[in-house]
PDB file of N, CA and C in Angstrom:
ATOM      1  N   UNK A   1      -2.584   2.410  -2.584  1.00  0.00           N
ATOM      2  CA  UNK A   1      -1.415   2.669  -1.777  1.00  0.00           C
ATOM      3  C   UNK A   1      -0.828   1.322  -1.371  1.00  0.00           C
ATOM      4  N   UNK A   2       0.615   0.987  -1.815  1.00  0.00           N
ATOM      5  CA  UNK A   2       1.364  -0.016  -1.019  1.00  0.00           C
ATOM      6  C   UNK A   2       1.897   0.471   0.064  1.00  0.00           C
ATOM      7  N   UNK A   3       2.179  -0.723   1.444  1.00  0.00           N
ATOM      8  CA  UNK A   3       2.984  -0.707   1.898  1.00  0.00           C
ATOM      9  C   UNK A   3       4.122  -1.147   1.829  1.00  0.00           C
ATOM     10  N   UNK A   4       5.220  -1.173   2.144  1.00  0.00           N
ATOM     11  CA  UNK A   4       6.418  -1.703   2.849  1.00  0.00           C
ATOM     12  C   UNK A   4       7.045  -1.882   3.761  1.00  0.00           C
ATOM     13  N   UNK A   5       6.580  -3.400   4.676  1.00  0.00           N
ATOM     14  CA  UNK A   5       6.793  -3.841   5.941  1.00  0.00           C
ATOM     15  C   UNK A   5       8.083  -3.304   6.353  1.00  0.00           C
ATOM     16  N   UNK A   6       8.863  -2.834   7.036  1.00  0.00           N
ATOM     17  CA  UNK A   6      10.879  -2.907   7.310  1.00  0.00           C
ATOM     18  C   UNK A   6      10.703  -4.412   7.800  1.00  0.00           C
ATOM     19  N   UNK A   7      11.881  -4.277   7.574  1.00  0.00           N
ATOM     20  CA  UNK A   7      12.161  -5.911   7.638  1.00  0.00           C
ATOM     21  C   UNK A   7      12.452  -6.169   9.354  1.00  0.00           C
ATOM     22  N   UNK A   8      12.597  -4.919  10.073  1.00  0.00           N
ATOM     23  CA  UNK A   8      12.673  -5.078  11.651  1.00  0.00           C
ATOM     24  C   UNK A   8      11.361  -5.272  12.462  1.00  0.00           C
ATOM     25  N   UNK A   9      10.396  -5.416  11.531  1.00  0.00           N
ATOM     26  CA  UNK A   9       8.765  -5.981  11.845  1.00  0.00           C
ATOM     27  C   UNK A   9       8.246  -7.480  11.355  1.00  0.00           C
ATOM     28  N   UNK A  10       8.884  -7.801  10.117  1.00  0.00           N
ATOM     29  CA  UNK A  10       9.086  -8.552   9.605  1.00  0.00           C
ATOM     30  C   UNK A  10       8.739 -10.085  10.590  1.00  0.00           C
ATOM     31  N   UNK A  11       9.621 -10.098  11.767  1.00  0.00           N
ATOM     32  CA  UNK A  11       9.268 -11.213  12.550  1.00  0.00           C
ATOM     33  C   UNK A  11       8.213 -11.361  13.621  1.00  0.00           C
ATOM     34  N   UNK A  12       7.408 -10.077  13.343  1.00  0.00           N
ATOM     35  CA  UNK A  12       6.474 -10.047  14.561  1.00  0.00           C
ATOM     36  C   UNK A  12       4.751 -10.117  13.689  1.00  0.00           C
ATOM     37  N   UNK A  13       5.535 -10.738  12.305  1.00  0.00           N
ATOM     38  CA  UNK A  13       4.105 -10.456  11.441  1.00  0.00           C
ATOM     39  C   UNK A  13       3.417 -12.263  11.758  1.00  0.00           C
ATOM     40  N   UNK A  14       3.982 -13.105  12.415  1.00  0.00           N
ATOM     41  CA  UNK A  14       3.506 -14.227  12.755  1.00  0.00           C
ATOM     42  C   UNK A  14       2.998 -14.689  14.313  1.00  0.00           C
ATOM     43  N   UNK A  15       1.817 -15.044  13.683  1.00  0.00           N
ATOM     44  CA  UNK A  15       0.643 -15.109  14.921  1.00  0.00           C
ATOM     45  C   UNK A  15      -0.205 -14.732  14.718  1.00  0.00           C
ATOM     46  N   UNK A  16      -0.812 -14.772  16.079  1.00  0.00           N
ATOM     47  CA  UNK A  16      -2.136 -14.326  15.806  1.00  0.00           C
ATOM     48  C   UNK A  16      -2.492 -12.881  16.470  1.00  0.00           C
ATOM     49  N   UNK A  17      -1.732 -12.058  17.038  1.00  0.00           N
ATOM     50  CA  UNK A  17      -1.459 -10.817  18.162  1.00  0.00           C
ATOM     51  C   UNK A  17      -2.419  -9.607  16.740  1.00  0.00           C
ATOM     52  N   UNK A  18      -3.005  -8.948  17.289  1.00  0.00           N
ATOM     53  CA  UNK A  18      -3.320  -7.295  16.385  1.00  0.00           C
ATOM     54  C   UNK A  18      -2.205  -7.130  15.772  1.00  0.00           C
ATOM     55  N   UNK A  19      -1.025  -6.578  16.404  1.00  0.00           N
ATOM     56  CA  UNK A  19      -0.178  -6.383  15.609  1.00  0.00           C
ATOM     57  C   UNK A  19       0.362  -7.003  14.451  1.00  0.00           C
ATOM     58  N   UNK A  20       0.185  -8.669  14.641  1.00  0.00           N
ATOM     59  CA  UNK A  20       1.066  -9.246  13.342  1.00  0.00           C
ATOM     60  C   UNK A  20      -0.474  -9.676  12.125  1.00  0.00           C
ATOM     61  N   UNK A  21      -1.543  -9.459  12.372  1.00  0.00           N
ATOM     62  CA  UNK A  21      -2.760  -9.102  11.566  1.00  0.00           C
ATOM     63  C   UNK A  21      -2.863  -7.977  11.065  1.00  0.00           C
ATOM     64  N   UNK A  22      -2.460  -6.930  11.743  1.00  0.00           N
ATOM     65  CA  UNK A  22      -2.410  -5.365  11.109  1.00  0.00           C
ATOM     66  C   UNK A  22      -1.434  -5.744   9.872  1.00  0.00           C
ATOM     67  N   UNK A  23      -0.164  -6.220  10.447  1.00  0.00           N
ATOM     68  CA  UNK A  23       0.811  -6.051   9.259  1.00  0.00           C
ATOM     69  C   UNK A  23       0.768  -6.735   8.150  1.00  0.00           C
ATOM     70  N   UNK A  24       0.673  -7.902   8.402  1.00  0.00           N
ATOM     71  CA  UNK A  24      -0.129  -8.793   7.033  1.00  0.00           C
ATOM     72  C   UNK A  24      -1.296  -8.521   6.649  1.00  0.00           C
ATOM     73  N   UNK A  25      -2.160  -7.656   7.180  1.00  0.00           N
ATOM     74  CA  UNK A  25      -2.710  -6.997   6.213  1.00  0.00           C
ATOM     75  C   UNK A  25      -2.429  -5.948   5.533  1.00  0.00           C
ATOM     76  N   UNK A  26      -1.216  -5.151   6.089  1.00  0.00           N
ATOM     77  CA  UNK A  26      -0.875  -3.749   5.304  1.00  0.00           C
ATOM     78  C   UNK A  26      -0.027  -4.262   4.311  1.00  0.00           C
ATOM     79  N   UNK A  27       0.417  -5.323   4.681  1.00  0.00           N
ATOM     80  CA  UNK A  27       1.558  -6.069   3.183  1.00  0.00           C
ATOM     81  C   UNK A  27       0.525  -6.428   2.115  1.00  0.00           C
ATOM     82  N   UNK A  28      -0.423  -6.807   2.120  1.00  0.00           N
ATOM     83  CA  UNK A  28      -1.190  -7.697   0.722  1.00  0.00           C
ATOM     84  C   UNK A  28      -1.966  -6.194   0.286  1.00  0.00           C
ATOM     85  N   UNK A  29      -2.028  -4.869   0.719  1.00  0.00           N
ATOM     86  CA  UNK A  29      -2.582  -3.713   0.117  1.00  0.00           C
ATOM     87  C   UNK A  29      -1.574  -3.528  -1.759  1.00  0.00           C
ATOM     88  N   UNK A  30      -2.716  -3.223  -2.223  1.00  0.00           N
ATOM     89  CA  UNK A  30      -2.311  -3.382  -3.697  1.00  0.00           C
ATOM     90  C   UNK A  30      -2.223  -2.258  -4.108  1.00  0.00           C
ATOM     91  N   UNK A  31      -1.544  -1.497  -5.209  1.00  0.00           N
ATOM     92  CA  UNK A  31      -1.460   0.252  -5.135  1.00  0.00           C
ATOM     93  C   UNK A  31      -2.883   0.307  -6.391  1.00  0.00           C
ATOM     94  N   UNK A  32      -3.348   1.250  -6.048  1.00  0.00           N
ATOM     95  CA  UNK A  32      -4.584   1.705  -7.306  1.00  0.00           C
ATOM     96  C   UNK A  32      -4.472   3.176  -7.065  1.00  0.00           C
ATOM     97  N   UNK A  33      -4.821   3.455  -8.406  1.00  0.00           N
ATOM     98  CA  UNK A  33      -4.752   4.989  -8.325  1.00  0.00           C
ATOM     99  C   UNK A  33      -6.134   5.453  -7.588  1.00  0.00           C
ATOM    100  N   UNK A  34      -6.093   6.953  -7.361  1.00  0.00           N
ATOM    101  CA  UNK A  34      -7.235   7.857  -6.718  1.00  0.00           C
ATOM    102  C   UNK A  34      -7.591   8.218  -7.461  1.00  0.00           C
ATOM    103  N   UNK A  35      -8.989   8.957  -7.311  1.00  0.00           N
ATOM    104  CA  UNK A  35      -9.645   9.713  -8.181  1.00  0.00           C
ATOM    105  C   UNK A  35      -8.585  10.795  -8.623  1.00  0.00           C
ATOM    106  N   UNK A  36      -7.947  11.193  -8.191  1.00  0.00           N
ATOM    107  CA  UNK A  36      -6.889  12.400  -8.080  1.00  0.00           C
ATOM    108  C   UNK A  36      -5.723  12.078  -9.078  1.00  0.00           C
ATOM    109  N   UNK A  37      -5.115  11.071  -8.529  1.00  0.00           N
ATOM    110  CA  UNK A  37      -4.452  10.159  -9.191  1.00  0.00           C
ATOM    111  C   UNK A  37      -4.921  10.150 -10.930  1.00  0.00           C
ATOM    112  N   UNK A  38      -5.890   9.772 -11.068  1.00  0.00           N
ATOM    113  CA  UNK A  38      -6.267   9.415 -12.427  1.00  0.00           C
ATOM    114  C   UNK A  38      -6.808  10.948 -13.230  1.00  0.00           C
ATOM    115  N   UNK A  39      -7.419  11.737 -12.976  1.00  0.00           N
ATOM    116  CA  UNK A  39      -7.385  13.214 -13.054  1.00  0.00           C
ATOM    117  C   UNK A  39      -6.050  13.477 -13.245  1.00  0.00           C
ATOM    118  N   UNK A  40      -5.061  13.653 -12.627  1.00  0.00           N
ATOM    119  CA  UNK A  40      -3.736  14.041 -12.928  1.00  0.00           C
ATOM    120  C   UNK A  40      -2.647  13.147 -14.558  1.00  0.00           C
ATOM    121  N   UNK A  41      -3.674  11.925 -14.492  1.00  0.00           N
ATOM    122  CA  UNK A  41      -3.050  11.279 -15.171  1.00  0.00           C
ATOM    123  C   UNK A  41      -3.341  12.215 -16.963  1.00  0.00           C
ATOM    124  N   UNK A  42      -4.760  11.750 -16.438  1.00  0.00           N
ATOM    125  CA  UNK A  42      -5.485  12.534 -18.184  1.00  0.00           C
ATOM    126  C   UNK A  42      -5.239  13.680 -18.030  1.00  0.00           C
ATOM    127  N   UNK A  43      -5.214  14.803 -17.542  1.00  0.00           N
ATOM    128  CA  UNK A  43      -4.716  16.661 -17.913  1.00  0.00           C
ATOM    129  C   UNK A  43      -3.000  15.941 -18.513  1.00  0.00           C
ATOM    130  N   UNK A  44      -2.296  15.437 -17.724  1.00  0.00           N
ATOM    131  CA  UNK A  44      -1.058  15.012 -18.558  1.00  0.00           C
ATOM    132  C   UNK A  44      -0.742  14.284 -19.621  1.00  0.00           C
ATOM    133  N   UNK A  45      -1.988  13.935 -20.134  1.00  0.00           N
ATOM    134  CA  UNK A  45      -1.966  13.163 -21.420  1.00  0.00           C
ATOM    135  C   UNK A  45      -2.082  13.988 -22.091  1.00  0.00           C
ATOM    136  N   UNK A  46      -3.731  15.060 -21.824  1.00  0.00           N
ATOM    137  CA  UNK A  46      -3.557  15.753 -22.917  1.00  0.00           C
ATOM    138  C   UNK A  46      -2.701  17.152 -22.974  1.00  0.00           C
ATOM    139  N   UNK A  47      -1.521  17.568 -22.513  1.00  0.00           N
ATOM    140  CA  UNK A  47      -0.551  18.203 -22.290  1.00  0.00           C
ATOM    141  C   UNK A  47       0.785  17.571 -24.105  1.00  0.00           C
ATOM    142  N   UNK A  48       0.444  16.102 -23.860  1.00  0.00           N
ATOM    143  CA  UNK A  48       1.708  15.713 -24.482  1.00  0.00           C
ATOM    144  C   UNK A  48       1.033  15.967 -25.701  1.00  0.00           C
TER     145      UNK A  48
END
């Protein structure tokens, strides 16, 4: 799962506060699929 900061948070992501650590960390989250995710992928492969 990615996030996407709004850009009206954007300036509160510097420091050192919880809040601007929460958000720079929800920005560097990388998308990977789920188990679910990838199950859905293969039944639709073999569909085509």
């Amino acid at each position: 799962m990615s996030v996407e900061i709004p850009e009206v948070l954007r300036p509160k992501m510097k420091g050192s506060t919880v809040l601007a650590k929460n958000l720079r960390a929800l920005e560097k989250l990388q998308p990977h699929p789920t188990e679910l995710a990838e199950k859905a992928r293969q039944h639709a492969m073999e569909l085509l």
